[in-house]
C-alpha atoms as a PDB file:
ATOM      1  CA  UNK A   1      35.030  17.172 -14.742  1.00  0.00           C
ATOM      2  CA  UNK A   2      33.980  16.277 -17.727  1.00  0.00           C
ATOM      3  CA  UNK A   3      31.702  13.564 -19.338  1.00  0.00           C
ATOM      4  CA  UNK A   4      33.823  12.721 -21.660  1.00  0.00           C
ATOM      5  CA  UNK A   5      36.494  12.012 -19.134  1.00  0.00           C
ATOM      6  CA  UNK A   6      37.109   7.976 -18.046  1.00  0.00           C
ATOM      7  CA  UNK A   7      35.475   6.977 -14.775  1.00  0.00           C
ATOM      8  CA  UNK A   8      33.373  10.705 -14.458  1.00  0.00           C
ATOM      9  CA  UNK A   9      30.583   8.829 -13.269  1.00  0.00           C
ATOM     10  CA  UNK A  10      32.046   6.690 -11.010  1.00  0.00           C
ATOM     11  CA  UNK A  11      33.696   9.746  -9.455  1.00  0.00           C
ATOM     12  CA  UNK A  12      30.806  11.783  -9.489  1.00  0.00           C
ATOM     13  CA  UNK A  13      28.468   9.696  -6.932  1.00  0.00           C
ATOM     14  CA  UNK A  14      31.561   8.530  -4.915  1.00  0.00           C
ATOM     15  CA  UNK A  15      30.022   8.467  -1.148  1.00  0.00           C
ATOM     16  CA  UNK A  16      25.955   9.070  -2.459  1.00  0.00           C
ATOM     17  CA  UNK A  17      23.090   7.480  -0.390  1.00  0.00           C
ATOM     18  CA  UNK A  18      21.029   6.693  -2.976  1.00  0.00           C
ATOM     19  CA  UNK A  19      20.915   7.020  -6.996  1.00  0.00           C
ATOM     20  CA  UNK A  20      17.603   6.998  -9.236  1.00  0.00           C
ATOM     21  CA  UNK A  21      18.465   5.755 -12.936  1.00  0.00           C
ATOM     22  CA  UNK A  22      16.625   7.898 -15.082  1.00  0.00           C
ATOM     23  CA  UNK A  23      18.903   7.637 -18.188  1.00  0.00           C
ATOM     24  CA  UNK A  24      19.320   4.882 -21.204  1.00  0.00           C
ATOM     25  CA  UNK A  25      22.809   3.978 -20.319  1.00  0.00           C
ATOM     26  CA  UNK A  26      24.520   2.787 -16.898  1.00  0.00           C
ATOM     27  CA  UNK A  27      28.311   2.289 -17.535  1.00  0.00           C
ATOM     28  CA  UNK A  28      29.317   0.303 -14.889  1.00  0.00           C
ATOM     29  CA  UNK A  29      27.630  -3.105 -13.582  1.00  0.00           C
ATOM     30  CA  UNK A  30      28.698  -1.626  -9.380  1.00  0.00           C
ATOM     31  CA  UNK A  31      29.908   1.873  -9.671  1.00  0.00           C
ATOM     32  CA  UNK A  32      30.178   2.170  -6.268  1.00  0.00           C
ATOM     33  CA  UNK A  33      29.522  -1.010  -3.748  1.00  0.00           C
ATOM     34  CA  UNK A  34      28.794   1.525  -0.703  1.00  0.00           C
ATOM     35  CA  UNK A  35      25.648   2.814  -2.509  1.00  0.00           C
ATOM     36  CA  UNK A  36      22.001   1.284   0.041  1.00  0.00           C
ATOM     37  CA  UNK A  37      19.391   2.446  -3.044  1.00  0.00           C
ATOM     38  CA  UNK A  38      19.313   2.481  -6.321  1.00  0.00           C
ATOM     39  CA  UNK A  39      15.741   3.556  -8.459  1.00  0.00           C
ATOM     40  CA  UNK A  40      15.732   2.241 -11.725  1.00  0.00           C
ATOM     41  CA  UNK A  41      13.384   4.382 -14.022  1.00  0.00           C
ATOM     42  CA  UNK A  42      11.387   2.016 -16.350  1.00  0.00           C
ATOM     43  CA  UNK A  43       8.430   2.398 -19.345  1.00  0.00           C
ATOM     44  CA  UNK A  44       5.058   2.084 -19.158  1.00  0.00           C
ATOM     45  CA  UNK A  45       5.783  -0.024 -22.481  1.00  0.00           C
ATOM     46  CA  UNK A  46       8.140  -3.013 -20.458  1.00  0.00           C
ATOM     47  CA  UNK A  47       4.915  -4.318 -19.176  1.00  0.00           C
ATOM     48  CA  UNK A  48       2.484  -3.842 -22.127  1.00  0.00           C
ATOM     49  CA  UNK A  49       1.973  -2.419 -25.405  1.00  0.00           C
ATOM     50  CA  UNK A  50      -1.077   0.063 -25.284  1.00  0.00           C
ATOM     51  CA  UNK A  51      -4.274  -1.871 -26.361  1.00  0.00           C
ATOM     52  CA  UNK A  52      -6.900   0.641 -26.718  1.00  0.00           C
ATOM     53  CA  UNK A  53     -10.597  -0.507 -25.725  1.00  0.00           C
ATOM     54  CA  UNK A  54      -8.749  -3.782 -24.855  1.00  0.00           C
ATOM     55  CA  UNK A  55      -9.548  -5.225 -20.696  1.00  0.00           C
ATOM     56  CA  UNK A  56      -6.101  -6.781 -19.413  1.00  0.00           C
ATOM     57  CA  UNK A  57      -4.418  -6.204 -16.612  1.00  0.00           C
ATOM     58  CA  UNK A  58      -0.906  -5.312 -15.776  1.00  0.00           C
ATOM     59  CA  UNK A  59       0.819  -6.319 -12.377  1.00  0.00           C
ATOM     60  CA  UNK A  60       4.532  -6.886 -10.656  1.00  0.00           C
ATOM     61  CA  UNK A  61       5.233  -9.924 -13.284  1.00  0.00           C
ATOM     62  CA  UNK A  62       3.668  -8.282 -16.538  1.00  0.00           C
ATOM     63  CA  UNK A  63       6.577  -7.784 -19.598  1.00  0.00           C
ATOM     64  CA  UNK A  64       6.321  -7.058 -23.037  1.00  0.00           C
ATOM     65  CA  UNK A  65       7.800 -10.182 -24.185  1.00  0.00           C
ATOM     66  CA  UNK A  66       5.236  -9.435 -27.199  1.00  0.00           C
ATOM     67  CA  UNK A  67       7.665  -6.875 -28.511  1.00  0.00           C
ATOM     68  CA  UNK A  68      10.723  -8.991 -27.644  1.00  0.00           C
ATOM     69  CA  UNK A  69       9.672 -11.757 -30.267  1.00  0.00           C
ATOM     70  CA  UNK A  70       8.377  -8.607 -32.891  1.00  0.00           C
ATOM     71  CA  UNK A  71      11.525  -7.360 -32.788  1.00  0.00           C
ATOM     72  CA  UNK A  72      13.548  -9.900 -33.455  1.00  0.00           C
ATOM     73  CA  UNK A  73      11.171 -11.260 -36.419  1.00  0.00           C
ATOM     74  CA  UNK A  74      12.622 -11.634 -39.811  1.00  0.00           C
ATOM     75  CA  UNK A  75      12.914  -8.820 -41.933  1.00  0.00           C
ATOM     76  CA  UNK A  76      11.296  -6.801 -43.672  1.00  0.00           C
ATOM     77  CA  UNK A  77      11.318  -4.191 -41.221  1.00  0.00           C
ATOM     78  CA  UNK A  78       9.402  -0.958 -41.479  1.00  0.00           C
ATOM     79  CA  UNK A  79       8.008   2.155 -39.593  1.00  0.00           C
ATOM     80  CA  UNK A  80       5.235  -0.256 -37.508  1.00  0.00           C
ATOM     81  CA  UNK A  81       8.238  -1.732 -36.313  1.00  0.00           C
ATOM     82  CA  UNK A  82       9.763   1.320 -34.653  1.00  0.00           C
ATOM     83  CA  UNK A  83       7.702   0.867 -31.549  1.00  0.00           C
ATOM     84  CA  UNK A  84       8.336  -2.965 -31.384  1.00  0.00           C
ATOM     85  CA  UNK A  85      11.711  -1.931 -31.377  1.00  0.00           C
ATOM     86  CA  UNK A  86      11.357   0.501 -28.451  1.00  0.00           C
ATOM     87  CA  UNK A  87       9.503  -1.499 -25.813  1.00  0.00           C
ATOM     88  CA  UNK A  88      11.651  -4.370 -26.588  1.00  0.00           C
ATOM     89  CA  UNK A  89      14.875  -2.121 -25.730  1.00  0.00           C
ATOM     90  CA  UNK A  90      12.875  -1.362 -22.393  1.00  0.00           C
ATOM     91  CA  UNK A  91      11.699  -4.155 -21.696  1.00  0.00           C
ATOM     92  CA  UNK A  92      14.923  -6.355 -21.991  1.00  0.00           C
ATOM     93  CA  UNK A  93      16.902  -4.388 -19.541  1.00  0.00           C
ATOM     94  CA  UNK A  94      14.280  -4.038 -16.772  1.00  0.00           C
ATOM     95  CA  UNK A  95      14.246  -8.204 -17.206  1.00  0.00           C
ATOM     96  CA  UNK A  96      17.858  -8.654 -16.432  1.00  0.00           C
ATOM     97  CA  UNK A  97      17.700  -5.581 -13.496  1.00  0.00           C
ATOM     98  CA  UNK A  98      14.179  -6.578 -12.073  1.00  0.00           C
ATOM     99  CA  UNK A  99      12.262  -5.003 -11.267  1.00  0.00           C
ATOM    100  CA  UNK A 100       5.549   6.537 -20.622  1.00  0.00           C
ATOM    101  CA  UNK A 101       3.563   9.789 -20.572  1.00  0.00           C
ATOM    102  CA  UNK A 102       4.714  12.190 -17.510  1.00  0.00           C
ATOM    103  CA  UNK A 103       2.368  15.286 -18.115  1.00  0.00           C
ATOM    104  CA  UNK A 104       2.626  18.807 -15.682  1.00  0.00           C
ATOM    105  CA  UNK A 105       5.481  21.425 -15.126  1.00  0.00           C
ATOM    106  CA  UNK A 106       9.272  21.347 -16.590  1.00  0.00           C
ATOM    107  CA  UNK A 107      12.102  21.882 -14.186  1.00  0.00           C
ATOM    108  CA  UNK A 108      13.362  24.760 -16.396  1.00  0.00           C
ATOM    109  CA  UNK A 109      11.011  25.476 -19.229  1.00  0.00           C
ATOM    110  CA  UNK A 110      13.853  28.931 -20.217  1.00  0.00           C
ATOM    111  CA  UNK A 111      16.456  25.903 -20.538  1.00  0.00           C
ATOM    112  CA  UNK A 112      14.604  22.695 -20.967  1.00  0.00           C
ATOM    113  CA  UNK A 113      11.714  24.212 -23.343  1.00  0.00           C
ATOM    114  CA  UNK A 114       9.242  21.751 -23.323  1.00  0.00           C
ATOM    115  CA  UNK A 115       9.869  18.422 -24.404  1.00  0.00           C
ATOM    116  CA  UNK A 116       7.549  14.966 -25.135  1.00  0.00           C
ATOM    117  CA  UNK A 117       5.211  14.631 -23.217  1.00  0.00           C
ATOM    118  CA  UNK A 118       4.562  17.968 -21.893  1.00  0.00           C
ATOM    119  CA  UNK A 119       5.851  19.555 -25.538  1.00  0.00           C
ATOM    120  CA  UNK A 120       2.849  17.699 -26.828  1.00  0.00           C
ATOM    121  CA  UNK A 121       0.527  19.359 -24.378  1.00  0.00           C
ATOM    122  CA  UNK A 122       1.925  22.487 -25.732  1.00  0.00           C
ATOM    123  CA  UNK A 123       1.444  21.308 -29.492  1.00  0.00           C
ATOM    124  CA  UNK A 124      -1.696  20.654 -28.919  1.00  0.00           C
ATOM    125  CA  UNK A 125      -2.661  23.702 -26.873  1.00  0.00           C
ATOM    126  CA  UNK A 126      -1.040  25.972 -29.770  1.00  0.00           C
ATOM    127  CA  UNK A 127      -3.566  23.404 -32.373  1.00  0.00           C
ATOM    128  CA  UNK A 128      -0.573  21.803 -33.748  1.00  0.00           C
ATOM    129  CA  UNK A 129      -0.477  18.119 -34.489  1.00  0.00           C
ATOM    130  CA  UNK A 130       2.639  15.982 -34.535  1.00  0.00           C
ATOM    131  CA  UNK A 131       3.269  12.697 -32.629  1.00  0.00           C
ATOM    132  CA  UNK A 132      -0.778  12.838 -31.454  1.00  0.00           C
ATOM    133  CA  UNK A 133      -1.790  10.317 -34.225  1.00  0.00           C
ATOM    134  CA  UNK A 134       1.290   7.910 -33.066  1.00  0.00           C
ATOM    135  CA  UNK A 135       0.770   8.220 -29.673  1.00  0.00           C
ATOM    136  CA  UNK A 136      -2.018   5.643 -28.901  1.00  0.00           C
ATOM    137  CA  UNK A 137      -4.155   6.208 -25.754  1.00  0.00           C
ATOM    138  CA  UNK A 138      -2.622   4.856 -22.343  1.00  0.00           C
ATOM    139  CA  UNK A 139      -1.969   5.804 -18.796  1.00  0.00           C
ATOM    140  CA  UNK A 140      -0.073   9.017 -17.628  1.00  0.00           C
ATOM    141  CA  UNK A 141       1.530  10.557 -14.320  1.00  0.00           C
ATOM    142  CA  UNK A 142       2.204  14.406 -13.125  1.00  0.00           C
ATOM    143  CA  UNK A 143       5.671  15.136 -13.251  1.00  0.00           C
ATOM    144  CA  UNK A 144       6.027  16.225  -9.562  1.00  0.00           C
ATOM    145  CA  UNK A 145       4.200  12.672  -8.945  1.00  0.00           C
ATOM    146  CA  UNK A 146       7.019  10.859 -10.674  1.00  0.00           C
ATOM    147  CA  UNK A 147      10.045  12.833  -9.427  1.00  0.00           C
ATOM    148  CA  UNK A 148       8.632  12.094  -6.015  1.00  0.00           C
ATOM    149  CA  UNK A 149       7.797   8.399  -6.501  1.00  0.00           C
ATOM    150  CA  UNK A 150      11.668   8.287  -7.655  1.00  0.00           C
ATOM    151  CA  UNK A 151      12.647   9.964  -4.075  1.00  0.00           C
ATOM    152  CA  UNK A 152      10.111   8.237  -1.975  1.00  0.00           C
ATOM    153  CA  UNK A 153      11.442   4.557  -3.711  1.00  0.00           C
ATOM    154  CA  UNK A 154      15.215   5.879  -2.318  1.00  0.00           C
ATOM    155  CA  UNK A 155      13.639   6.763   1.046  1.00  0.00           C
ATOM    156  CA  UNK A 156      11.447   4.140   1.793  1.00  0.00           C
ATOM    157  CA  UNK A 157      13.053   1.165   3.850  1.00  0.00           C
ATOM    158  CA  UNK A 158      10.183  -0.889   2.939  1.00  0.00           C
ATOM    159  CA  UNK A 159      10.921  -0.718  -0.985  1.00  0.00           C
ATOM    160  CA  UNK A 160      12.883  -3.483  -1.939  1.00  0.00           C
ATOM    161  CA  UNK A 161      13.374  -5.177  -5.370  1.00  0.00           C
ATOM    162  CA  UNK A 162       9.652  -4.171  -6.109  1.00  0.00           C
ATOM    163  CA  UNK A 163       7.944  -2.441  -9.538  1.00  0.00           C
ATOM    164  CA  UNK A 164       6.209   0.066  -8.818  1.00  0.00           C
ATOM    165  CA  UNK A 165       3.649   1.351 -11.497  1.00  0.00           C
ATOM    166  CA  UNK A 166       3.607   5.035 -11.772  1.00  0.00           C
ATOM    167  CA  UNK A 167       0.297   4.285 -13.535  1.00  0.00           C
ATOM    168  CA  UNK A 168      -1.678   7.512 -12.494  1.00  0.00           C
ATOM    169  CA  UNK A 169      -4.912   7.831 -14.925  1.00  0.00           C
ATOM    170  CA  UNK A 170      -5.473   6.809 -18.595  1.00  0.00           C
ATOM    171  CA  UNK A 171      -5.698   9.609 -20.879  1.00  0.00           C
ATOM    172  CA  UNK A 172      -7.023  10.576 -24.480  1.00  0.00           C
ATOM    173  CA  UNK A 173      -6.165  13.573 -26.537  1.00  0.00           C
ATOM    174  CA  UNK A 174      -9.528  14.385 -26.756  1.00  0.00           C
ATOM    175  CA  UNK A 175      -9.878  14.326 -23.010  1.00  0.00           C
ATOM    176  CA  UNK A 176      -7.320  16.726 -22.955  1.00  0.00           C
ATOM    177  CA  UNK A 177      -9.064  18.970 -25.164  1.00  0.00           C
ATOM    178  CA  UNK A 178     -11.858  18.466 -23.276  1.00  0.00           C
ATOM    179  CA  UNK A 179      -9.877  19.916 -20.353  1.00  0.00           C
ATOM    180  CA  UNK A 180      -8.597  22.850 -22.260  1.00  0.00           C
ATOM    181  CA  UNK A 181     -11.777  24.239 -22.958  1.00  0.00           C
ATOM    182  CA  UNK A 182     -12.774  23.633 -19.530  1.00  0.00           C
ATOM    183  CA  UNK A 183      -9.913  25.717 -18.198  1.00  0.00           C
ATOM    184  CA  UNK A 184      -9.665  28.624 -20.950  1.00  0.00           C
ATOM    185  CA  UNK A 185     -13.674  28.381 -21.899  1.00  0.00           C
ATOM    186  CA  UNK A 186     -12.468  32.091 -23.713  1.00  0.00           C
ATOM    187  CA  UNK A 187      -9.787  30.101 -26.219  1.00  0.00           C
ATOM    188  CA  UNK A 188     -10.452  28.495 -29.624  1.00  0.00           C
ATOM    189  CA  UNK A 189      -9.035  25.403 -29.728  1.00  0.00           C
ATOM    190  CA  UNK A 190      -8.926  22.695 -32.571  1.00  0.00           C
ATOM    191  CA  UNK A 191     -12.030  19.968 -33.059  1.00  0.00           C
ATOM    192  CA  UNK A 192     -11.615  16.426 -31.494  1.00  0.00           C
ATOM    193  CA  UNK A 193      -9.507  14.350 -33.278  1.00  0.00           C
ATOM    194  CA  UNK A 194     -10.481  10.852 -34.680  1.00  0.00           C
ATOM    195  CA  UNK A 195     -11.343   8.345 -31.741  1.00  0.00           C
ATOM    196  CA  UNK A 196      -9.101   6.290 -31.343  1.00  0.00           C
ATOM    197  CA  UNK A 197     -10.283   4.552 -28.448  1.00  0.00           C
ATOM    198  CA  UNK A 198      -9.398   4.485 -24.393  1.00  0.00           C
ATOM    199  CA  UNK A 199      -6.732   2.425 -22.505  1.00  0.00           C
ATOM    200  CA  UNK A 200      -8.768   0.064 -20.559  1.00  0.00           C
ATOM    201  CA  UNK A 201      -6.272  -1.123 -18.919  1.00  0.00           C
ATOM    202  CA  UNK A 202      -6.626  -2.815 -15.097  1.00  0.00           C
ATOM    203  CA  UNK A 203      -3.071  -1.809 -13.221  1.00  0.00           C
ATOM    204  CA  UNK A 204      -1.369  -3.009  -9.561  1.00  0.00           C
ATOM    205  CA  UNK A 205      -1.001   0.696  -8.948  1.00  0.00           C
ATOM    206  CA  UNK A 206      -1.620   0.606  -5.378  1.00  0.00           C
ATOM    207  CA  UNK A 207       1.913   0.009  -3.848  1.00  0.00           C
ATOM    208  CA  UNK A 208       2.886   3.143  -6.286  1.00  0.00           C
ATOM    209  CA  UNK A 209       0.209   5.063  -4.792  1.00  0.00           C
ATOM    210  CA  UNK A 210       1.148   3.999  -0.929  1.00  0.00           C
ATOM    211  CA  UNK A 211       4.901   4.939  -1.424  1.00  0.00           C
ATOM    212  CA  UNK A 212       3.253   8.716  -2.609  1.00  0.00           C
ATOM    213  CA  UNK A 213       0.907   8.684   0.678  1.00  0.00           C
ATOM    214  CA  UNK A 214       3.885   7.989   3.340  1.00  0.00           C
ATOM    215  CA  UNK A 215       5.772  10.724   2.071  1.00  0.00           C
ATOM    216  CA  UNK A 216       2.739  13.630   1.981  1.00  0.00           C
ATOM    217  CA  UNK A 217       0.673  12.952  -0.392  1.00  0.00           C
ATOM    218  CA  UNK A 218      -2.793  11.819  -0.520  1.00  0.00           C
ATOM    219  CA  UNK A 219      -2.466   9.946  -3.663  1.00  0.00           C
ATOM    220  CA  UNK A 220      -2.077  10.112  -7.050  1.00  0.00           C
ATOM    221  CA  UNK A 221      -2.417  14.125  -9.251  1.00  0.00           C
ATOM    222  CA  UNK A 222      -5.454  13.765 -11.065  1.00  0.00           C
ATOM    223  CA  UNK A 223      -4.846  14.544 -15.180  1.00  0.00           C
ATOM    224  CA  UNK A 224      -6.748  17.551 -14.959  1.00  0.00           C
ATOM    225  CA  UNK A 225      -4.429  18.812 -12.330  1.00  0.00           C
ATOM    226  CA  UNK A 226      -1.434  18.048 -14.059  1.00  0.00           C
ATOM    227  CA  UNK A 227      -2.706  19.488 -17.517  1.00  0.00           C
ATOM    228  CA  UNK A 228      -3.757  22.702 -15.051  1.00  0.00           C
ATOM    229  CA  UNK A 229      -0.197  22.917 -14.122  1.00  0.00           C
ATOM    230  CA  UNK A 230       1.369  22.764 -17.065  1.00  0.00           C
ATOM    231  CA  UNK A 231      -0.377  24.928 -19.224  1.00  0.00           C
ATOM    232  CA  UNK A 232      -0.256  27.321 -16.491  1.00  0.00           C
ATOM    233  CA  UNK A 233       3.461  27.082 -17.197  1.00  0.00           C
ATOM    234  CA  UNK A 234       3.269  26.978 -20.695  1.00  0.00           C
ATOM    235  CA  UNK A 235       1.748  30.154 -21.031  1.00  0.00           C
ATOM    236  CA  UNK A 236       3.471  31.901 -18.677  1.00  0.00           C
ATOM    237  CA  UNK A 237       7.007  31.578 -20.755  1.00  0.00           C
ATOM    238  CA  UNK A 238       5.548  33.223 -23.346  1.00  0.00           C
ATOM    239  CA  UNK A 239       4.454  36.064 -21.959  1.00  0.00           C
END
């Protein structure tokens, strides 16, 4: 069937168990009213804008209303708006429904390629800069970490109308280039870029990191593992 077709969702999960929301756009308030779980994939940036070498802390009640009220300010508006704009769209729907970097391995890199975030990893493993002088310092998770928090959330009887913060471990890019050279001690890669300081943020992780332990694992991927992984991947596509 296809997309474009009226009511191809709703027939598509007709008599599911359980549905994880991972796109922008839902089309229908209660596609289907027989449906026990539904995972509803949110942004680091609903709950806070990244403050580098700023102490706060981020729990189940934390929004952004900060980049509600930016957004809607009187013109002018300019580029610095952009991201106002962006956690505000986040932010507003995962207010009405209730309750940002995912780094390791692509499903399919030969179809996918490797998109933002991992595409940056790749960017700058090749030395390239592009969105690394946007993208302020914050908290990341491993892919596998998030696809299985998604799962685990569907599973788990004892998840109910809860946030759960896929907040794994804060992350610079010159941490990450730190762990390049660590791994592949026999590649150039490029000098440190300007510090731009560390996410000091304090985050109600825990509940995330239960959910993980109940279904097999012991916690949390650590960055290095994740970055491990997907380079590992990245450089295996192109040879």
């Amino acid at each position: 069937m296809s997309r474009k077709q009226a009511g191809c969702r709703r027939s598509s999960i007709h008599c599911v168990a359980g549905v994880a929301h991972v796109a922008s756009i839902n089309g229908s308030f209660d596609p289907n009213t027989g449906i026990p779980a539904f995972v509803y994939t949110s942004s680091s940036w609903s709950a806070a804008n990244p403050q580098p070498n700023v102490e706060y802390s981020i729990g189940p009640d934390s929004w952004n209303d900060h980049a509600i009220k930016a957004a809607w300010a009187p013109r002018p508006y300019g580029p610095e708006s952009s991201m106002d704009v962006y956690a505000a769209g986040k932010t507003r729907p995962r207010k009405l429904l209730l309750p940002r970097a995912n780094f390791g391995i692509v499903f399919d890199p030969e179809y996918q390629g490797f998109s933002s975030p991992t595409g940056w990893l790749k960017s700058l493993f090749d030395g390239e800069i592009t969105f690394h002088n946007f993208v302020t310092p914050e908290f990341a998770i491993d892919t596998i970490d998030c696809a299985r928090l998604h799962l685990s959330a569907l599973l788990d009887t004892t998840v109910e109308n809860q946030r759960l913060f896929g907040y794994a471990e804060p992350y610079t890019w010159n941490e990450i280039l730190a762990i390049f050279r660590r791994l592949y001690p026999d590649r150039n890669f490029m000098d440190d870029l300007v510090d731009a300081g560390r996410d000091l943020t304090t985050v109600t992780n825990k509940r995330a990191a239960e959910v993980l332990r109940r279904f097999g694992k012991p916690g949390f991927t650590t960055l290095e593992e994740s970055i491990k992984a997907a380079t590992e991947q990245i450089l295996s596509s192109i040879r």
